[in-house]
Protein backbone atom coordinates (compact mmCIF):
# COMPACT_ATOMS: atom_id res chain seq x y z
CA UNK A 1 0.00 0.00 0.00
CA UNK A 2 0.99 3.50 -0.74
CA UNK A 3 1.81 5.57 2.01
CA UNK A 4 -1.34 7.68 2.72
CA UNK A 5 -1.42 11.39 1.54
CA UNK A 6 -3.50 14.48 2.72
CA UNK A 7 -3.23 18.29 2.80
CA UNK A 8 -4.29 20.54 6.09
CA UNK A 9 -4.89 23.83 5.60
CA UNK A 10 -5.88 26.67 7.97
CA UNK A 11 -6.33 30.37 6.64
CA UNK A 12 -5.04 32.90 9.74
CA UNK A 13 -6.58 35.98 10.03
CA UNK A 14 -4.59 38.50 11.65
CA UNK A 15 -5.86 41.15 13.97
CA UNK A 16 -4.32 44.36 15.20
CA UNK A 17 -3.27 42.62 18.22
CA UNK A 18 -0.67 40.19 16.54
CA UNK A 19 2.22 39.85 18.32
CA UNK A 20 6.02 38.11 17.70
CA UNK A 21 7.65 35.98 20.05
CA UNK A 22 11.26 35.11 20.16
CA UNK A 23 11.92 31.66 20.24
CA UNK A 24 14.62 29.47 20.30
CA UNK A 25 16.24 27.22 17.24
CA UNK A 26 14.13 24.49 17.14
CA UNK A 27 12.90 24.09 20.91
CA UNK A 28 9.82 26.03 20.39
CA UNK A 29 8.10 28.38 22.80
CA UNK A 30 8.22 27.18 26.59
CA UNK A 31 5.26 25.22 27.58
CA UNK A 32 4.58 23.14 30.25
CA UNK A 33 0.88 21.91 29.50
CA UNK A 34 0.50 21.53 26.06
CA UNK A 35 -3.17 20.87 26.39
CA UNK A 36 -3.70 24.16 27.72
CA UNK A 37 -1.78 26.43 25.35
CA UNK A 38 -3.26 24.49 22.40
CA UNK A 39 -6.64 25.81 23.87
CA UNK A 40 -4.99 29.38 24.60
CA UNK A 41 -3.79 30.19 21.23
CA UNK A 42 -7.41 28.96 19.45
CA UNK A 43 -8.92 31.76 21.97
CA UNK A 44 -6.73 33.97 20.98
CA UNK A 45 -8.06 33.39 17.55
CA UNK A 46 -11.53 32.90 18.12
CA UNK A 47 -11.60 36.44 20.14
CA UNK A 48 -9.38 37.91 17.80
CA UNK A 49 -12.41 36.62 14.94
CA UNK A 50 -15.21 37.82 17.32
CA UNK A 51 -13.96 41.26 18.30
CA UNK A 52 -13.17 41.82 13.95
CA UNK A 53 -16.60 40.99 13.63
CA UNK A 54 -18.63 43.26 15.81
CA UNK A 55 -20.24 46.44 14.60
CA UNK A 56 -18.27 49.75 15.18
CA UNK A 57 -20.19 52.89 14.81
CA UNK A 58 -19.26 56.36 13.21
CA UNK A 59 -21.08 58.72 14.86
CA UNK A 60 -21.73 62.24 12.98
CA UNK A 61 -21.40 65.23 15.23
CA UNK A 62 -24.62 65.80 16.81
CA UNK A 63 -26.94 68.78 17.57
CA UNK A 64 -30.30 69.68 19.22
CA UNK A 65 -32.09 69.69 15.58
CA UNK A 66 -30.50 67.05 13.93
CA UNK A 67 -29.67 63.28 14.82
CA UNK A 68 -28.28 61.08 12.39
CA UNK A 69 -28.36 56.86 12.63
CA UNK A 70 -25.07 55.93 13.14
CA UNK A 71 -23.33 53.18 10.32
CA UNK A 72 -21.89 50.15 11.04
CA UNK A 73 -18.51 49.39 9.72
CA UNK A 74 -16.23 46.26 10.39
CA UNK A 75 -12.71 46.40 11.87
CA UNK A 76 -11.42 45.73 8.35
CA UNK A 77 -12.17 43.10 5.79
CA UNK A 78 -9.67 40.57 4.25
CA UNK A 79 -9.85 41.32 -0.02
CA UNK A 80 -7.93 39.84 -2.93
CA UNK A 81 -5.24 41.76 -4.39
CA UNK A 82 -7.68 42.34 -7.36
CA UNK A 83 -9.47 44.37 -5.53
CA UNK A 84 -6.69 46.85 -4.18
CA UNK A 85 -7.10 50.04 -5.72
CA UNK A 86 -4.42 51.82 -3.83
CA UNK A 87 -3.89 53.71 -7.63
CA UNK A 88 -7.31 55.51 -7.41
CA UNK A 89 -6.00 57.60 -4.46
CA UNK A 90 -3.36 59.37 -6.04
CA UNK A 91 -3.23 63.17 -5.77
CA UNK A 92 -4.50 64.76 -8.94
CA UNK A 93 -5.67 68.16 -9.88
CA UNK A 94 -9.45 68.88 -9.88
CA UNK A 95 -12.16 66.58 -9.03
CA UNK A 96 -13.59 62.97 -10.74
CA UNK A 97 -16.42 61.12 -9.69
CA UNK A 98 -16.31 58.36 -7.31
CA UNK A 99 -15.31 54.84 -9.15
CA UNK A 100 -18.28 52.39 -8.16
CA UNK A 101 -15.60 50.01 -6.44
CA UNK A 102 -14.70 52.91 -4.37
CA UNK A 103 -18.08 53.53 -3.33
CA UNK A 104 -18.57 50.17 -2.26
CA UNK A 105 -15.71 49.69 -0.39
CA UNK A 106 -15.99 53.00 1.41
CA UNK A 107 -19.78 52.49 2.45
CA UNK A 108 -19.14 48.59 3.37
CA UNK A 109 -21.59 47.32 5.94
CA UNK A 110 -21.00 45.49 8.87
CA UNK A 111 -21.57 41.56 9.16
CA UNK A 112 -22.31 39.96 12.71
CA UNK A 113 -22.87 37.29 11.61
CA UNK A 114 -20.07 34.42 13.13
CA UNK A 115 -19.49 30.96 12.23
CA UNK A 116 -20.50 28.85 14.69
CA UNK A 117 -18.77 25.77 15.89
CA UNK A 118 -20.06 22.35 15.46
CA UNK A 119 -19.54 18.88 17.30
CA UNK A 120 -17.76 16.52 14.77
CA UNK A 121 -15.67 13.68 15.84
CA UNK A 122 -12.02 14.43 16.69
CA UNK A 123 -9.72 14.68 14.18
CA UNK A 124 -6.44 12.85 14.12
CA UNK A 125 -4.39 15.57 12.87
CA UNK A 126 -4.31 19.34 13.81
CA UNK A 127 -3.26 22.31 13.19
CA UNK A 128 -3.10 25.74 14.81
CA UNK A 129 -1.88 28.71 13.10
CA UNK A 130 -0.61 32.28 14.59
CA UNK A 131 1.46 35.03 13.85
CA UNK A 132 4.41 33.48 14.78
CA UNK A 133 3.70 30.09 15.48
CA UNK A 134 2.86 26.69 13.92
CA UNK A 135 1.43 24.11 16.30
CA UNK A 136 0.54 20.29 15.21
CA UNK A 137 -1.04 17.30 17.33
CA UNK A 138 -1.56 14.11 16.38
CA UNK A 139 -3.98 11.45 17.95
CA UNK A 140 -1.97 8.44 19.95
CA UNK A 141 -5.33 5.92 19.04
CA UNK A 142 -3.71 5.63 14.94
CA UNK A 143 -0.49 4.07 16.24
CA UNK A 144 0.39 0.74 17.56
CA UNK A 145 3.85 1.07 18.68
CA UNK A 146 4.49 2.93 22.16
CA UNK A 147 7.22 4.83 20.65
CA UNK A 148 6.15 5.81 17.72
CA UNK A 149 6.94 9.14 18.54
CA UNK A 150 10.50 8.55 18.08
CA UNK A 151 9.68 8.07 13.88
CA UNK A 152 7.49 11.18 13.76
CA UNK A 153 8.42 14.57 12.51
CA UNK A 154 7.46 18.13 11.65
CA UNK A 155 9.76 18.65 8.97
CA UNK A 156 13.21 18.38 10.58
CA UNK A 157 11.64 18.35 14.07
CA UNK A 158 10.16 15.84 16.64
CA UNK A 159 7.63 15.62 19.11
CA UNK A 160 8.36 18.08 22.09
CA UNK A 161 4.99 17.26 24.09
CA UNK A 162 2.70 14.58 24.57
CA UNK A 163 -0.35 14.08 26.67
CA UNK A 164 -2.60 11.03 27.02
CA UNK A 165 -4.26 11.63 23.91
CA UNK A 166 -1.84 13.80 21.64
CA UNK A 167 1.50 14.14 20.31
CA UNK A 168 2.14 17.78 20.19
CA UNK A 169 4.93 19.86 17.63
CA UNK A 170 4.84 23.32 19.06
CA UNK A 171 7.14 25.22 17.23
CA UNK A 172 8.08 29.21 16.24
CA UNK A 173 8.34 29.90 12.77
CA UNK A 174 11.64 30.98 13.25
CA UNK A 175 12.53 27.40 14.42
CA UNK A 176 14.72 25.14 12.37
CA UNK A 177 12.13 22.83 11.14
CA UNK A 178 12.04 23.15 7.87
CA UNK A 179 9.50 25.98 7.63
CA UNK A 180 9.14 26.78 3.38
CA UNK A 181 7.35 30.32 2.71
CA UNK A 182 5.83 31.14 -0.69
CA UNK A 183 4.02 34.71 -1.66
CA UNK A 184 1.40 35.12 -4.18
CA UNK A 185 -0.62 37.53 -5.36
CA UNK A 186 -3.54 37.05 -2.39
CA UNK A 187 -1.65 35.20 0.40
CA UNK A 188 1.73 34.71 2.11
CA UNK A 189 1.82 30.71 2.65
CA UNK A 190 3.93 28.74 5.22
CA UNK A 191 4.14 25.18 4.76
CA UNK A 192 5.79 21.84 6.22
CA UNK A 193 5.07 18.15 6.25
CA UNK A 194 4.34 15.67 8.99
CA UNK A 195 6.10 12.83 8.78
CA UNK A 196 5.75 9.12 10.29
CA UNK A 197 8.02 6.72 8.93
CA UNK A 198 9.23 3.95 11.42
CA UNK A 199 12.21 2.48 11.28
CA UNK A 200 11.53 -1.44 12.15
CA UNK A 201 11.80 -4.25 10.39
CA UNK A 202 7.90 -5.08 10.58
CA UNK A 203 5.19 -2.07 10.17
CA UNK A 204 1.69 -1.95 12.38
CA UNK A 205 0.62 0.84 10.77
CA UNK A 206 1.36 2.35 7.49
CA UNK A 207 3.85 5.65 6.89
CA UNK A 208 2.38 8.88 5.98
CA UNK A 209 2.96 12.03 4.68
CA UNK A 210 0.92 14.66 5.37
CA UNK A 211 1.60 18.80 3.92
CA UNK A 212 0.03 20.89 6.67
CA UNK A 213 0.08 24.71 5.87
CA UNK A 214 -0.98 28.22 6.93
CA UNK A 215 -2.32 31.06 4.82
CA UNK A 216 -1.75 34.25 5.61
CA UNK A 217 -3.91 37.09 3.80
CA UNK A 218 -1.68 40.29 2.80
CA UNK A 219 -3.96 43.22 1.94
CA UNK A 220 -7.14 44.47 3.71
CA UNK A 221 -9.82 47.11 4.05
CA UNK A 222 -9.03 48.62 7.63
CA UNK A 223 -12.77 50.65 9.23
CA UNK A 224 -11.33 51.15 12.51
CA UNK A 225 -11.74 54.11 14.44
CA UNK A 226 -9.86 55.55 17.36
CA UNK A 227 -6.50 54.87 16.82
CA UNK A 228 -4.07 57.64 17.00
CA UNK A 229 -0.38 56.83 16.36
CA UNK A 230 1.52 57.92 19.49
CA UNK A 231 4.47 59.96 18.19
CA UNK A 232 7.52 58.68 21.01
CA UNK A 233 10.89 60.34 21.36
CA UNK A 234 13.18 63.36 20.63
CA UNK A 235 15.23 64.87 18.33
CA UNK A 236 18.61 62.82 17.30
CA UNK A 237 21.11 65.33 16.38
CA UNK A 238 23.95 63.48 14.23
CA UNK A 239 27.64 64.79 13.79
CA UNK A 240 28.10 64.95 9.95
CA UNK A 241 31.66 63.95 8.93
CA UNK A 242 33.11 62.80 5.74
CA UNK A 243 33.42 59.06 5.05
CA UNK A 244 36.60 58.54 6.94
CA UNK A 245 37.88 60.19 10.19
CA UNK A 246 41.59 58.44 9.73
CA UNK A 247 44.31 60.52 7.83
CA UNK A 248 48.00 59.06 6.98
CA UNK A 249 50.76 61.68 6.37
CA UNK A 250 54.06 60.93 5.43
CA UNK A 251 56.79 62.44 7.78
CA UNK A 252 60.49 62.74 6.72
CA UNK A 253 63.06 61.39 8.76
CA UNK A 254 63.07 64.20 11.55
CA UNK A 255 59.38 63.50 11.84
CA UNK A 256 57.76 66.69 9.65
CA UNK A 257 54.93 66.08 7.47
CA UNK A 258 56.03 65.97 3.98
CA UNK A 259 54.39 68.50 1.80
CA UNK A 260 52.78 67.57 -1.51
CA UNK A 261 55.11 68.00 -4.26
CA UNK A 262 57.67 70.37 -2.36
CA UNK A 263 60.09 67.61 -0.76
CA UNK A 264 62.25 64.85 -2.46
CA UNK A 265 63.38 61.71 -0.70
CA UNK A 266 66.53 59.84 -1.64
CA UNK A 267 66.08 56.17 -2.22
CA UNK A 268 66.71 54.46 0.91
CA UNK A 269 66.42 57.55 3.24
CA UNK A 270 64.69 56.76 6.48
CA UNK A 271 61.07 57.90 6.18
CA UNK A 272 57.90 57.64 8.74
CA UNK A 273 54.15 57.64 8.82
CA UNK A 274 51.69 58.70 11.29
CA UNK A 275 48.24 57.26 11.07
CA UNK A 276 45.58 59.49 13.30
CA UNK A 277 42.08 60.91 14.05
CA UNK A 278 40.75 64.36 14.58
CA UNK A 279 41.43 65.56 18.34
CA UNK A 280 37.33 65.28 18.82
CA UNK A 281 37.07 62.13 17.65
CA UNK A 282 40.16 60.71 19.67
CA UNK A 283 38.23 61.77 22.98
CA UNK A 284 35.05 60.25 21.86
CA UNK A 285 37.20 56.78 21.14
CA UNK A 286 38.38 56.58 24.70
CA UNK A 287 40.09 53.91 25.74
CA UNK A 288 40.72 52.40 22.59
CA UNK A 289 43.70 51.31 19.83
CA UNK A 290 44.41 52.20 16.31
CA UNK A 291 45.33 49.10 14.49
CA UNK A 292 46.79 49.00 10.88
CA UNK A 293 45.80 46.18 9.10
CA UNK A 294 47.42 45.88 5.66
CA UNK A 295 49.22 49.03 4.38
CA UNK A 296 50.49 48.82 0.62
CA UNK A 297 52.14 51.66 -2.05
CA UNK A 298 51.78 52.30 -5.36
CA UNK A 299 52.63 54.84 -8.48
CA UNK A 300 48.44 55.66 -8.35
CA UNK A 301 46.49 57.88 -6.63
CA UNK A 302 43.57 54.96 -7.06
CA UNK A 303 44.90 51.94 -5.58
CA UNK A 304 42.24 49.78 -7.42
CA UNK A 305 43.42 50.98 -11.42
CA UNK A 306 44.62 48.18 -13.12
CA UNK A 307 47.62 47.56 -13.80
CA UNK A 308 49.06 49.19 -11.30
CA UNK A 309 52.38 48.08 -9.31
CA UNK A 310 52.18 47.44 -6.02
CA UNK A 311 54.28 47.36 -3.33
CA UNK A 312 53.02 45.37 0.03
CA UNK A 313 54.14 46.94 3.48
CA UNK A 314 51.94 45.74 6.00
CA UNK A 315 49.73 42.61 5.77
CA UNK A 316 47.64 39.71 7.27
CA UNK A 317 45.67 42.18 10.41
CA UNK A 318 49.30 44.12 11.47
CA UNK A 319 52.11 42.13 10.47
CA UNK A 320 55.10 44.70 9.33
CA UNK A 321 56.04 41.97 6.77
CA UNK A 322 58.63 44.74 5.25
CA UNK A 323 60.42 44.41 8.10
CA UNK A 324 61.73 40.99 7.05
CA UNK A 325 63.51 42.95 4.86
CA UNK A 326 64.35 45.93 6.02
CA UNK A 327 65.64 46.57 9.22
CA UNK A 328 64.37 50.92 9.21
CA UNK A 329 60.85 49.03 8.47
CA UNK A 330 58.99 48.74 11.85
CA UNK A 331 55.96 50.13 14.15
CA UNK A 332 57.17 52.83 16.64
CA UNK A 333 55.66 53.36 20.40
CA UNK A 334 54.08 56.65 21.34
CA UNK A 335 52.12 58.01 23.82
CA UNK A 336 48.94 57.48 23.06
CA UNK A 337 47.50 54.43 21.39
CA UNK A 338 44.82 56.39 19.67
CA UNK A 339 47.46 57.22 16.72
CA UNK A 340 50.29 54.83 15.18
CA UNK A 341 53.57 55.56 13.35
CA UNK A 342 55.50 53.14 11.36
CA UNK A 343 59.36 53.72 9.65
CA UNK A 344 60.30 52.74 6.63
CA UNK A 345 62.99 53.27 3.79
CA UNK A 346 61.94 55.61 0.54
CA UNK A 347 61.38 52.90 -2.17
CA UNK A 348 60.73 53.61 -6.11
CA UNK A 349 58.78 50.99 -8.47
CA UNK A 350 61.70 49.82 -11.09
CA UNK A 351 59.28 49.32 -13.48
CA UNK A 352 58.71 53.21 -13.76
CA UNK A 353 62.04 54.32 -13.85
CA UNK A 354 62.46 56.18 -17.39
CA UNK A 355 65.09 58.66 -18.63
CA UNK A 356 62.53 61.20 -19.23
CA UNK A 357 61.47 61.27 -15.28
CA UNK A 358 63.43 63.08 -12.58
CA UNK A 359 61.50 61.70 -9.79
CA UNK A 360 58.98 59.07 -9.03
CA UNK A 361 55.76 59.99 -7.06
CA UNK A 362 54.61 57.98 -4.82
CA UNK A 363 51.15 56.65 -2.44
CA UNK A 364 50.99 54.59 0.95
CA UNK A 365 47.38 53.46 0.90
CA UNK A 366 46.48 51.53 4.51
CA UNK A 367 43.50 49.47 6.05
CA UNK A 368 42.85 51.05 9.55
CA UNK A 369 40.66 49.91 12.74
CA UNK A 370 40.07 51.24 15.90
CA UNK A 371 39.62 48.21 18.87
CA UNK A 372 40.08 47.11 22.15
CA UNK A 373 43.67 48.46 23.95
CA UNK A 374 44.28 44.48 24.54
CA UNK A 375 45.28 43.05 21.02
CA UNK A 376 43.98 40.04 19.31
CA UNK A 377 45.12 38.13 16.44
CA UNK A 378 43.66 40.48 14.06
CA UNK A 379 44.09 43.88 15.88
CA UNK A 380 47.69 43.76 16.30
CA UNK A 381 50.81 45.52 15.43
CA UNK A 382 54.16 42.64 14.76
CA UNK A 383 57.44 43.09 14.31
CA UNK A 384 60.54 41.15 12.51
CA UNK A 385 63.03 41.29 15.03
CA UNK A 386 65.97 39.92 13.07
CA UNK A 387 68.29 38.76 15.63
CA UNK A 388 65.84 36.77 17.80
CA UNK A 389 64.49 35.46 14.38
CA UNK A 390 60.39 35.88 15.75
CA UNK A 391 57.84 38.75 15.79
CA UNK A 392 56.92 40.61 18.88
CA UNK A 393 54.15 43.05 19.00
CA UNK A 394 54.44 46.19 19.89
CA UNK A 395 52.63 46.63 23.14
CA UNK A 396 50.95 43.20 23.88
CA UNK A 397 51.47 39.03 24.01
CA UNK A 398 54.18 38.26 21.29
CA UNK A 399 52.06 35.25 20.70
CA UNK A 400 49.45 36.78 18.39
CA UNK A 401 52.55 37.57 16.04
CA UNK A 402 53.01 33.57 15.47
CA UNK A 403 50.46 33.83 12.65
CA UNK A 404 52.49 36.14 10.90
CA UNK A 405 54.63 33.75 8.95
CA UNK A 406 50.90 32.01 7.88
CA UNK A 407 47.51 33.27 8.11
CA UNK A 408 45.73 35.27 10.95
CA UNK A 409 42.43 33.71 10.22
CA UNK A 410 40.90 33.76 14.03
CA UNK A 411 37.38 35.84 14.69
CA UNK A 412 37.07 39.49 13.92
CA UNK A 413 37.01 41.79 17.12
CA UNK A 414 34.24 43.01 18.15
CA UNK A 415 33.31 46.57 17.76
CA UNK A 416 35.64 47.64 15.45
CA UNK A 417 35.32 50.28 12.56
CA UNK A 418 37.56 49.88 9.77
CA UNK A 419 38.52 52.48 6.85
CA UNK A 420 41.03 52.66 3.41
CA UNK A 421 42.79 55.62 3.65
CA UNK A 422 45.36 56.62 1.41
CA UNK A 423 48.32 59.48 1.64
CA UNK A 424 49.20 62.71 -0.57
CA UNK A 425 52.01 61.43 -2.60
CA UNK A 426 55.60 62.23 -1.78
CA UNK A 427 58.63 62.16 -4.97
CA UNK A 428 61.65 60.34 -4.33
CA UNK A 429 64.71 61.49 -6.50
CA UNK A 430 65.80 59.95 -9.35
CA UNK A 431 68.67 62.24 -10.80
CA UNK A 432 70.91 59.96 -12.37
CA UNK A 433 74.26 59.53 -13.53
CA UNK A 434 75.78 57.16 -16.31
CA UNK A 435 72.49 55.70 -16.46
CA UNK A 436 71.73 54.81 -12.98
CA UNK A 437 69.87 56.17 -10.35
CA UNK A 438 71.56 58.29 -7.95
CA UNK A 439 71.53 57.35 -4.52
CA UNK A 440 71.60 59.40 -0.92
CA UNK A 441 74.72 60.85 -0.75
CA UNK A 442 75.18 58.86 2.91
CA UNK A 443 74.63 55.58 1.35
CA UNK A 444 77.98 56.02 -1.20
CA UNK A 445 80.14 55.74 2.01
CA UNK A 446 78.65 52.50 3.19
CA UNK A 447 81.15 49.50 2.86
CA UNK A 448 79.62 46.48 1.06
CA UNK A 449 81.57 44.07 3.38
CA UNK A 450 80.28 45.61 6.57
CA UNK A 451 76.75 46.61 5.82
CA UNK A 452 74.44 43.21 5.16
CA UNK A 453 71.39 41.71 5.99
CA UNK A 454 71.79 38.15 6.02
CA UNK A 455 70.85 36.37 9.17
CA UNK A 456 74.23 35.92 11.30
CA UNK A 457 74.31 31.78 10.73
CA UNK A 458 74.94 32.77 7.30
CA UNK A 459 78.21 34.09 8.19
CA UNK A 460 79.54 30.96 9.35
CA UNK A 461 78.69 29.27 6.50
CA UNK A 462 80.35 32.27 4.28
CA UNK A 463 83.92 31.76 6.66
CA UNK A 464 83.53 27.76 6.22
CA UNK A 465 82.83 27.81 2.76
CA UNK A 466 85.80 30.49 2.24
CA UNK A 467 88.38 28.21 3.96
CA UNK A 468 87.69 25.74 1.78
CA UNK A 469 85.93 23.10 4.70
């Protein structure tokens, strides 16, 4: 035999007094009696229903002379999308007579009249419908096997109550259970199965699906008087500012701000920069940190043009990764946390040297964050230190600088605001001579055989392989 197939349907009608519930993933609402909040949710219904359908009464101003019969209206009326003429109220100029549907709907008449409730034999599956909320019982009398419960599901969910009579799914539509929801024109519809399918070798009764569903009307004709919207709070006053409060200003090596265009750098003369806030907006941050995330140059004043070369400072949440290579590259301390410097050597793209150019202009463009003082393995700020051979941050646990050499994948902080900012460009000279660019003049004194930056094993290696061992 096939397993057996039905549909139940209920249509909700919802009242001005709907309400949400939070619930929790896939425990549904907390109930101890089932029994009784099956029975409290279908009066909540029912009165919901009864209190739509009584008469409410427009009453014309009245007078001494004149007395008019007062009309009865209902609360609202549920209507098909067909009949929502929502287009016939648009402002226009001048007056047009009133469209016959308009009349209608305007002059409705109340109906009292309410379905009453008949005695039929129980049914052996239910369903109650509200706002929020899906509940389902099925009758114990269609199942031989004591724990048949175990094999039968709302969707992805199983029986949370039971009384002598009834297994119960009482479940939030924002439960895990599968819940499907599908909008057309008239309705919004919510829909899940029930499901009995044992799991034994032998069956004593047959499996069965079942679709159960609720229908939820979206437009209606509202006749209720009386309500006035309460208007709560104040005035918000907002600070405007532009899109980023962070600057980044490149600082030569006495620690001035480099003007735009009116100061050349060297190649390989020590250079800084200071990322900061506003003075107002460092109060308002309190006690917090400036991070620098990733930090990168290029030739551009838009960092995302294509192609552009690129030249990678900073990376992976705070990691001075030039420093690996550069000794000059590093964060600095300072006094307060709310700001952060970092040092690093004037560097020119060889791919845009040409004869033509005396100088090359260049951008730092950085990823910044304000975040807790205490760091975290993406809200740090590492560096190389070459003759320990490990990272150490600048102000907290050297530990979070392990990641460096990988990935620094852990959870973002929390609370954190992040911004790209880029710098004005500084020019780094490029007079040259025979062909070559021209370096700072301090750099022509240094001695090849005592300036290097190869880790100190390597020297030992250099002396063995020199003697000849």
């Amino acid at each position: 035999m096939a397993p057996m197939h039905a549909v139940i349907l209920l249509v909700l009608f919802c009242s001005a007094y709907c309400y949400r519930s939070r619930g929790r993933a896939r425990n549904g609402p907390l109930v101890r009696n089932p029994e009784q909040e099956w029975e409290r949710i279908q009066k909540v219904i029912s009165d919901e229903m009864s209190e739509d359908l009584k008469p409410k009464f427009l009453r014309a101003a009245s007078s001494a002379s004149t007395t008019l019969a007062p009309r009865q209206v209902p609360v609202y009326l549920v209507v098909s999308s067909s009949d929502d003429h929502k287009s016939a109220f648009k402002p226009e100029k001048g007056a047009i007579p009133l469209p016959p549907s308009l009349r209608q709907m305007l002059l409705q008449t109340a109906t009292t009249t309410i379905a009453s409730r008949t005695t039929a034999r129980p049914k052996l599956i239910e369903i109650v419908c509200h706002v929020d909320r899906m509940y389902v019982r099925v009758r114990k009398e269609i199942f031989k096997y004591t724990d048949a419960w175990k094999s039968l599901k709302l969707g992805t969910c199983s029986v949370n109550k039971s009384t002598k009579d009834h297994y119960y799914f009482l479940y939030l539509l924002t439960d895990s259970c599968g819940f499907k929801t599908e909008n057309n024109a008239d309705f919004r519809v919510i829909s899940n199965v029930a499901n009995y399918q044992p799991n034994t070798v032998v069956l004593r009764e047959m499996p069965f699906t079942i679709p159960v569903q609720c229908k939820y009307p979206r437009f209606f004709h509202s006749y209720k008087v009386g309500f006035y919207p309460e208007v709560k709070g104040g005035t918000v006053l907002k600070e405007l500012s532009p899109k980023s409060s962070f600057t980044l200003t490149p600082q030569d090596a006495s620690g001035n701000d480099i003007a735009v265009t009116k100061y050349l750098l060297h190649i390989g003369q020590q250079m800084y920069f200071e990322a900061k806030q506003p003075e107002e907006a460092a109060a308002r941050t309190g006690a917090m940190r400036m991070y620098i995330n990733k930090c990168f140059m290029t030739a551009s004043q838009d960092y995302t043009s294509t192609p552009t070369p690129k030249y990678t400072v900073i990376d992976n949440f705070g990691c001075m990764i030039d420093s690996k290579v550069s000794l000059q590259s590093k964060f600095i301390t300072g006094t307060s946390k709310t700001s952060q410097k970092f040092g690093m050597t004037a560097l020119i793209f060889k791919d845009k040297v040409s004869i033509s150019s005396a100088s090359q202009q260049i951008y730092m463009h950085c990823d910044i964050s304000m975040g807790a003082v205490t760091p975290t393995a993406k809200s740090k700020a590492c560096n190389y230190d070459k003759a320990t051979t490990k990272w150490k941050e600048l102000y907290g646990d050297d530990s979070l600088c392990t990641c460096c050499e990988t990935t620094c994948s852990s959870a973002s902080p929390k609370k954190t605001t992040r911004n790209m900012v880029s710098s004005h460009s500084w020019k780094v000279d490029l007079n040259k001579r025979d062909g070559k660019v021209n370096v700072h003049p301090r750099m022509k004194f240094l001695d090849a055989d005592t300036f290097t930056l190869e880790h100190p094993s390597m020297a030992a290696h250099k002396a063995s392989c020199s003697t000849g061992t």
